[in-house]
PDB file of N, CA and C in Angstrom:
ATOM      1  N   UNK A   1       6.824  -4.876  13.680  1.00  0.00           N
ATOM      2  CA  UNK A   1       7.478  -3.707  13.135  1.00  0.00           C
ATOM      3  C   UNK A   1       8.980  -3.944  13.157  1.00  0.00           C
ATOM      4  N   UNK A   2       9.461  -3.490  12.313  1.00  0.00           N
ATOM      5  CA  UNK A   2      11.074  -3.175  11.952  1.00  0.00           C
ATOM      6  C   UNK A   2      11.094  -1.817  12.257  1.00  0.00           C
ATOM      7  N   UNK A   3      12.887  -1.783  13.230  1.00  0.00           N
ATOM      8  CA  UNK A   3      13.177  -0.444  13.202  1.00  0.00           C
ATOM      9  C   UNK A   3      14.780  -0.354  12.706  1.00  0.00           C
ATOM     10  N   UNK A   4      15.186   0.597  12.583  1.00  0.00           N
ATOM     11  CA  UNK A   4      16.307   1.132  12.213  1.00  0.00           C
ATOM     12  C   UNK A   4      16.612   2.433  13.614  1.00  0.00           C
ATOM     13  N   UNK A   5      17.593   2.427  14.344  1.00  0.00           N
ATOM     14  CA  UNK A   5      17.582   3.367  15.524  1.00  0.00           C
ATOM     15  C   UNK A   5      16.272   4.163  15.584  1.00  0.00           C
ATOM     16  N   UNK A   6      15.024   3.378  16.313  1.00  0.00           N
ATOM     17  CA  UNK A   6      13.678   3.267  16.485  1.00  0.00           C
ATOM     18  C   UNK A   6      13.016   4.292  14.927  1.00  0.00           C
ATOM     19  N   UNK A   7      13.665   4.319  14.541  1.00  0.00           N
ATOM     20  CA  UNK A   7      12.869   4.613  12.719  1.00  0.00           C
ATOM     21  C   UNK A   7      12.231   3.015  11.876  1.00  0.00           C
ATOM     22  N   UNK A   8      10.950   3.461  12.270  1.00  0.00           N
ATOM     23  CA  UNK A   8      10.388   1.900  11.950  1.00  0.00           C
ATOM     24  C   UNK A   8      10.008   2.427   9.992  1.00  0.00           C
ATOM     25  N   UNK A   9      10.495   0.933   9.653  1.00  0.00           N
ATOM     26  CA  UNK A   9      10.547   1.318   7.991  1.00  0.00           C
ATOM     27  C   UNK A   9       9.437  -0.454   7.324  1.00  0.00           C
ATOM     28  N   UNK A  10       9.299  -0.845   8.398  1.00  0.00           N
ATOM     29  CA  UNK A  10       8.303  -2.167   7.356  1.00  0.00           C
ATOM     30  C   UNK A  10       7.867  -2.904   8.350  1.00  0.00           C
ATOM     31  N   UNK A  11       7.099  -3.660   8.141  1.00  0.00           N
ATOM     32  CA  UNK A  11       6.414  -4.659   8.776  1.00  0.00           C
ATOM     33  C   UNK A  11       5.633  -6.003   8.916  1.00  0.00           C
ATOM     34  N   UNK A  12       5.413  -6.783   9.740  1.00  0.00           N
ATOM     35  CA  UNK A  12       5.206  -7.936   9.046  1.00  0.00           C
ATOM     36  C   UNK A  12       3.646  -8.169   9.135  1.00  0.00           C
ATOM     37  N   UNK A  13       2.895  -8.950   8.186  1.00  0.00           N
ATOM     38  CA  UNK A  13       1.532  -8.882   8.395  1.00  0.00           C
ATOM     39  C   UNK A  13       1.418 -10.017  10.113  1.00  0.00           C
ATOM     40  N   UNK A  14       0.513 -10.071  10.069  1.00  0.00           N
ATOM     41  CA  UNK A  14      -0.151 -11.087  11.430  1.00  0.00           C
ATOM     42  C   UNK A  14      -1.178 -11.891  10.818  1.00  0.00           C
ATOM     43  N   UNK A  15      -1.478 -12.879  11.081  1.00  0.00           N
ATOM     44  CA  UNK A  15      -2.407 -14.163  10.616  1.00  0.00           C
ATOM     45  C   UNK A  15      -3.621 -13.921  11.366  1.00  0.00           C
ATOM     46  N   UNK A  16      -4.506 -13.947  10.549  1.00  0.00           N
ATOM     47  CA  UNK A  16      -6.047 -14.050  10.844  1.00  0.00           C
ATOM     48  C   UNK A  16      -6.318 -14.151  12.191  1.00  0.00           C
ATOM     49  N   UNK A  17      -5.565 -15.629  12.432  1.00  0.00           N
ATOM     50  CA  UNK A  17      -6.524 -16.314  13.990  1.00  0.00           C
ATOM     51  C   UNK A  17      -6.093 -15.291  14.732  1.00  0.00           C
ATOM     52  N   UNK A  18      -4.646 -14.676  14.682  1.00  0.00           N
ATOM     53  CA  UNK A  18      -3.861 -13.977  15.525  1.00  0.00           C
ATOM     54  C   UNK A  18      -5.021 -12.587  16.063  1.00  0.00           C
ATOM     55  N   UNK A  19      -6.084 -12.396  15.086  1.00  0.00           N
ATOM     56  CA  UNK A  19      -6.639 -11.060  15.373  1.00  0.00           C
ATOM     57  C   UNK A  19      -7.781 -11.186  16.806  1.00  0.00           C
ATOM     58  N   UNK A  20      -7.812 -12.415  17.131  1.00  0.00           N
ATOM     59  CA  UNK A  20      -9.021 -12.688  18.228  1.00  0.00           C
ATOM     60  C   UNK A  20      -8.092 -13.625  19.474  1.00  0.00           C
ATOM     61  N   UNK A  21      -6.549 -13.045  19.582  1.00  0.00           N
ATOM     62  CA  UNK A  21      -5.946 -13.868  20.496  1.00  0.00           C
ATOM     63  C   UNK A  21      -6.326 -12.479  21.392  1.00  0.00           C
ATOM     64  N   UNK A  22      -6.861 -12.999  22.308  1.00  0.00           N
ATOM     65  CA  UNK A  22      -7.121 -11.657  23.951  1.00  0.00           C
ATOM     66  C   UNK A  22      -5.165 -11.234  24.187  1.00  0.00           C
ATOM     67  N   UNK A  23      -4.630 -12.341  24.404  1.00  0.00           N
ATOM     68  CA  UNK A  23      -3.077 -11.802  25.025  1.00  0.00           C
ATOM     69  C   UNK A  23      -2.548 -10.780  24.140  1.00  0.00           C
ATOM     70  N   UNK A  24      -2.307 -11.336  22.707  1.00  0.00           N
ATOM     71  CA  UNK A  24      -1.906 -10.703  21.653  1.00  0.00           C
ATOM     72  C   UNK A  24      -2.315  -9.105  21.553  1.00  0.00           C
ATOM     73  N   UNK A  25      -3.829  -9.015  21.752  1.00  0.00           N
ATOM     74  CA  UNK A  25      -4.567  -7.652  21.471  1.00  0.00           C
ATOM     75  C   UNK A  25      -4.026  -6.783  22.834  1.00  0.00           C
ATOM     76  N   UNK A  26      -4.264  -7.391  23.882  1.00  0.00           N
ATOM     77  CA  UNK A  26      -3.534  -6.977  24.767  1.00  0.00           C
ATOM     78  C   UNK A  26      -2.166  -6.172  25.064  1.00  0.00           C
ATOM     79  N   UNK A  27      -1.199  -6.929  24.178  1.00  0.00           N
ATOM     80  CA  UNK A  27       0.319  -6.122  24.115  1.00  0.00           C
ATOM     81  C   UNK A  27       0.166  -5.652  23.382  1.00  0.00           C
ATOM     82  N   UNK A  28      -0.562  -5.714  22.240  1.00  0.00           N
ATOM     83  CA  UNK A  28      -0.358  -4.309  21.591  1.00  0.00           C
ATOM     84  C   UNK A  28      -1.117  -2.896  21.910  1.00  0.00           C
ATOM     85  N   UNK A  29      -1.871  -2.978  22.725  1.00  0.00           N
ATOM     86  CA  UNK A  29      -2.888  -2.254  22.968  1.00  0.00           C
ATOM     87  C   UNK A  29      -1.540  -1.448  23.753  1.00  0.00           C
ATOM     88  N   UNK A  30      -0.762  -1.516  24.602  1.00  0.00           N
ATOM     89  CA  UNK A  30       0.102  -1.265  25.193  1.00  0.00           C
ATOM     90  C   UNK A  30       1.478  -0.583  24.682  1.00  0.00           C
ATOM     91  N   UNK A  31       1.213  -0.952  23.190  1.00  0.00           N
ATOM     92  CA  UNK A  31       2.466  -0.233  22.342  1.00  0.00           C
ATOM     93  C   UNK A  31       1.729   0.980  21.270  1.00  0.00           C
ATOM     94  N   UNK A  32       3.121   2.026  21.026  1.00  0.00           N
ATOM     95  CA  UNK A  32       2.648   2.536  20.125  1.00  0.00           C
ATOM     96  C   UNK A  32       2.592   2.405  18.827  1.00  0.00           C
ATOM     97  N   UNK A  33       1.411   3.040  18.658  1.00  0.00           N
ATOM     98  CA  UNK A  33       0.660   2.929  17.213  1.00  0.00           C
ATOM     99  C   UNK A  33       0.920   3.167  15.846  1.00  0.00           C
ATOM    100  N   UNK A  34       1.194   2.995  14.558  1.00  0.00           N
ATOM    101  CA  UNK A  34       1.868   3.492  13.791  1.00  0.00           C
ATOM    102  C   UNK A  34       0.543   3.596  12.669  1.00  0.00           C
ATOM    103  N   UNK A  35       0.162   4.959  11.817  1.00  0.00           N
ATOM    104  CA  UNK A  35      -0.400   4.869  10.825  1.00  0.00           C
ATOM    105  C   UNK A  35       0.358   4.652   9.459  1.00  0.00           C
ATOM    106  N   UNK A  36      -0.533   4.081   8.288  1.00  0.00           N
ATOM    107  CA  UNK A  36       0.437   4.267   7.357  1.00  0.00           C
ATOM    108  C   UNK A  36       1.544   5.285   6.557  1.00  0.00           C
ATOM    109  N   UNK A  37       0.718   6.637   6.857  1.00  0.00           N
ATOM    110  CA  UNK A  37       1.546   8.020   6.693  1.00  0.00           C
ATOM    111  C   UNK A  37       2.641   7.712   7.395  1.00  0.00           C
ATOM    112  N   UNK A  38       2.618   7.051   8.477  1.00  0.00           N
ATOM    113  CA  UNK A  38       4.112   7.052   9.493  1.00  0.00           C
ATOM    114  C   UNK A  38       5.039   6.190   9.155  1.00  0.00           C
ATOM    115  N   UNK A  39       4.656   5.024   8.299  1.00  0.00           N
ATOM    116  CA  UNK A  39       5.820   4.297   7.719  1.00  0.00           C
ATOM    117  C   UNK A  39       6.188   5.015   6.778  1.00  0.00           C
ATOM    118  N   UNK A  40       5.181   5.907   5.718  1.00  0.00           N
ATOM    119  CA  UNK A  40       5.336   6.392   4.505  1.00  0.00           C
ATOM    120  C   UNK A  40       6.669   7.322   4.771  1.00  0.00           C
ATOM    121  N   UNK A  41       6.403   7.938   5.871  1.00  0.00           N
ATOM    122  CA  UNK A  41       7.583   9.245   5.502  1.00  0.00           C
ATOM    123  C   UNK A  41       8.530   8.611   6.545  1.00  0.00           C
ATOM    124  N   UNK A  42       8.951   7.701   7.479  1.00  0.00           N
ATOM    125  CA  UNK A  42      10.336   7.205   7.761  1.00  0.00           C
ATOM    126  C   UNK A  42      10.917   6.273   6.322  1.00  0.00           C
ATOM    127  N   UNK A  43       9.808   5.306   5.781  1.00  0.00           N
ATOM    128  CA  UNK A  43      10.741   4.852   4.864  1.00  0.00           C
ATOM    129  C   UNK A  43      11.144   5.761   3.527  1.00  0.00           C
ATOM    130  N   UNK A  44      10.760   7.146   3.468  1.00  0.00           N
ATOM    131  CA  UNK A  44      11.309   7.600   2.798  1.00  0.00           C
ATOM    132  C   UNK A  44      12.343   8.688   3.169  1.00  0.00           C
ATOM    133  N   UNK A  45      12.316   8.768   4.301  1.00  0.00           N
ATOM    134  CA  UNK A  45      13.544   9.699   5.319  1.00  0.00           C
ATOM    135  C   UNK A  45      14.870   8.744   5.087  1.00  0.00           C
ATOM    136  N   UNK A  46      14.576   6.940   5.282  1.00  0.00           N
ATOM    137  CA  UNK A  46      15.856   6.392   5.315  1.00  0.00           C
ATOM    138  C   UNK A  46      16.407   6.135   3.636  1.00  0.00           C
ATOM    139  N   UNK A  47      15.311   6.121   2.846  1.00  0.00           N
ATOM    140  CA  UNK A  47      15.455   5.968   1.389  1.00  0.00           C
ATOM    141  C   UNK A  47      16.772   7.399   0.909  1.00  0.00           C
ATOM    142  N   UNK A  48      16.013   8.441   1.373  1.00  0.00           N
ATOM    143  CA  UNK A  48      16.453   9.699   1.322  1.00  0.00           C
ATOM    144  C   UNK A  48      18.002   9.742   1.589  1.00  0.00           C
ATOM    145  N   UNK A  49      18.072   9.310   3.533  1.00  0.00           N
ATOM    146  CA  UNK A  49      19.758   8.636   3.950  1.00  0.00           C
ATOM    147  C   UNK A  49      20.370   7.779   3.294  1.00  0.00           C
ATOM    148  N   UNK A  50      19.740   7.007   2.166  1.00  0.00           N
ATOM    149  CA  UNK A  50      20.359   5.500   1.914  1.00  0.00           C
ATOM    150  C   UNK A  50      20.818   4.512   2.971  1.00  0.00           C
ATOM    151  N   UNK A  51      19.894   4.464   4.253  1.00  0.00           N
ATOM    152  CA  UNK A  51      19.844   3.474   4.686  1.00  0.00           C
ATOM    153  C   UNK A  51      18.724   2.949   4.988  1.00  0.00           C
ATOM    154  N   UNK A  52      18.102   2.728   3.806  1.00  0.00           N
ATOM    155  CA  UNK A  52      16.924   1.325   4.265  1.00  0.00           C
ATOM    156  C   UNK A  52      17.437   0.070   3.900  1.00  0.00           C
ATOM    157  N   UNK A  53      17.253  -0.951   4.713  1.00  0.00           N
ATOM    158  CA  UNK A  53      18.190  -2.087   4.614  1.00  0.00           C
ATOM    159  C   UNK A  53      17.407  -2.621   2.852  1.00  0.00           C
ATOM    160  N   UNK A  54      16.629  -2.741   2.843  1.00  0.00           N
ATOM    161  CA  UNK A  54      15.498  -3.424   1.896  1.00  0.00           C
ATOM    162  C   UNK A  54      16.074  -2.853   0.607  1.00  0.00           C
ATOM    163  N   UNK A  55      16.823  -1.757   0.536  1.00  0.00           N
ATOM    164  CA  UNK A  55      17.066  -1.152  -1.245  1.00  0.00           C
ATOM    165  C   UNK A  55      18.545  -0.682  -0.943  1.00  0.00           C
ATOM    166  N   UNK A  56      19.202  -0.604  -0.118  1.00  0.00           N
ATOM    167  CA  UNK A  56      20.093  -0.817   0.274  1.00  0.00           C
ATOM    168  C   UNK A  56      21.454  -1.599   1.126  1.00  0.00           C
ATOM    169  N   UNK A  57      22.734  -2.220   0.479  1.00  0.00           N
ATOM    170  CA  UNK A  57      23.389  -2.846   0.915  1.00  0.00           C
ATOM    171  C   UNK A  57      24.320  -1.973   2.317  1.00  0.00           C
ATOM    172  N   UNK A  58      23.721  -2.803   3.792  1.00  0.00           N
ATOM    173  CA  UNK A  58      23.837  -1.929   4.924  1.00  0.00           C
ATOM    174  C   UNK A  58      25.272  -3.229   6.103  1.00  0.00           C
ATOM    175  N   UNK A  59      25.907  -2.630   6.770  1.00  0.00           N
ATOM    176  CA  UNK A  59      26.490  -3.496   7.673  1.00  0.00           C
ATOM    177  C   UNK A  59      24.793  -3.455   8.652  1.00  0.00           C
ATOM    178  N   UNK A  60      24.373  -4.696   9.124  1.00  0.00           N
ATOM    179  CA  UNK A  60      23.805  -4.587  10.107  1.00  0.00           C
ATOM    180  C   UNK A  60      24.127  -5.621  11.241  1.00  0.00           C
ATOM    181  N   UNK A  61      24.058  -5.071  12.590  1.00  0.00           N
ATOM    182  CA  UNK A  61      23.873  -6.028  13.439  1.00  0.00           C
ATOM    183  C   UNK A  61      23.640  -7.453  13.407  1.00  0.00           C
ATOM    184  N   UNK A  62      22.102  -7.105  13.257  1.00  0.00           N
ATOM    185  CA  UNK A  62      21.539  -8.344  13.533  1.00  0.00           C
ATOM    186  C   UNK A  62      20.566  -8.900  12.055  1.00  0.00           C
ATOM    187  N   UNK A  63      21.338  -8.660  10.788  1.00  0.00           N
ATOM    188  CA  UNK A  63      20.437  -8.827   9.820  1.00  0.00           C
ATOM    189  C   UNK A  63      19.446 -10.097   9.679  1.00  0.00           C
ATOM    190  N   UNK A  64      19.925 -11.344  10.211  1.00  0.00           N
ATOM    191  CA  UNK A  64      18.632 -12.208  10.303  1.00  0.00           C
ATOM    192  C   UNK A  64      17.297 -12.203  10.963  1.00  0.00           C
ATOM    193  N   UNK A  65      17.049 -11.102  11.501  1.00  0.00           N
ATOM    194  CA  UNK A  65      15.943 -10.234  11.968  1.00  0.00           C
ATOM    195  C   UNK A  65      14.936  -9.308  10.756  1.00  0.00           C
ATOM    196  N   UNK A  66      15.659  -9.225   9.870  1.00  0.00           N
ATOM    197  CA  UNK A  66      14.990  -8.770   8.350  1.00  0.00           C
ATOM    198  C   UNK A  66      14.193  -9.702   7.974  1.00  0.00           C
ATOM    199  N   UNK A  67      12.981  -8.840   7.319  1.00  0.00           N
ATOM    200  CA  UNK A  67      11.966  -9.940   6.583  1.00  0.00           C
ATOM    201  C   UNK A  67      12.879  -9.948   5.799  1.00  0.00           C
ATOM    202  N   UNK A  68      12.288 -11.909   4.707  1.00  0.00           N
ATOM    203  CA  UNK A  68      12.931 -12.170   3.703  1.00  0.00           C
ATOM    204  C   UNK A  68      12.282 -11.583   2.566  1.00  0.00           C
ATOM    205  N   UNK A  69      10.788 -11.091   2.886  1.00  0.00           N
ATOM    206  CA  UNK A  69      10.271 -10.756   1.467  1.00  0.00           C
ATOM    207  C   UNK A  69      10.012  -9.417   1.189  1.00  0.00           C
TER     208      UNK A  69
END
């Protein structure tokens, strides 16, 4: 997950094998959960602000942390 001051707006897929790693399932089991309704309406809360980095030109921190695609 990507966030924007914890407003998560995209995300990256995970690879197949990744779905039967025990550790992997593990930490996430441990984080919270996001449905798609929940990206739906932050990335359109920051669309709304004009700051989603993705359709908008933003100063950021740490922009090499952005997906490229």
């Amino acid at each position: 997950m990507y966030f924007i001051n914890q407003v998560p707006f995209t995300f990256d897929e995970l690879p197949e094998e990744s779905f039967y790693d025990l550790d992997l399932i593990d930490l996430a089991d441990k984080e919270l959960r996001y449905e798609p309704e929940d990206l739906y309406r932050s990335s359109f809360y920051l669309i709304d602000e004009e700051c989603h980095p993705l359709m908008f030109e933003l100063d950021l921190e740490n922009p090499e942390m952005l997906p490229t695609e």
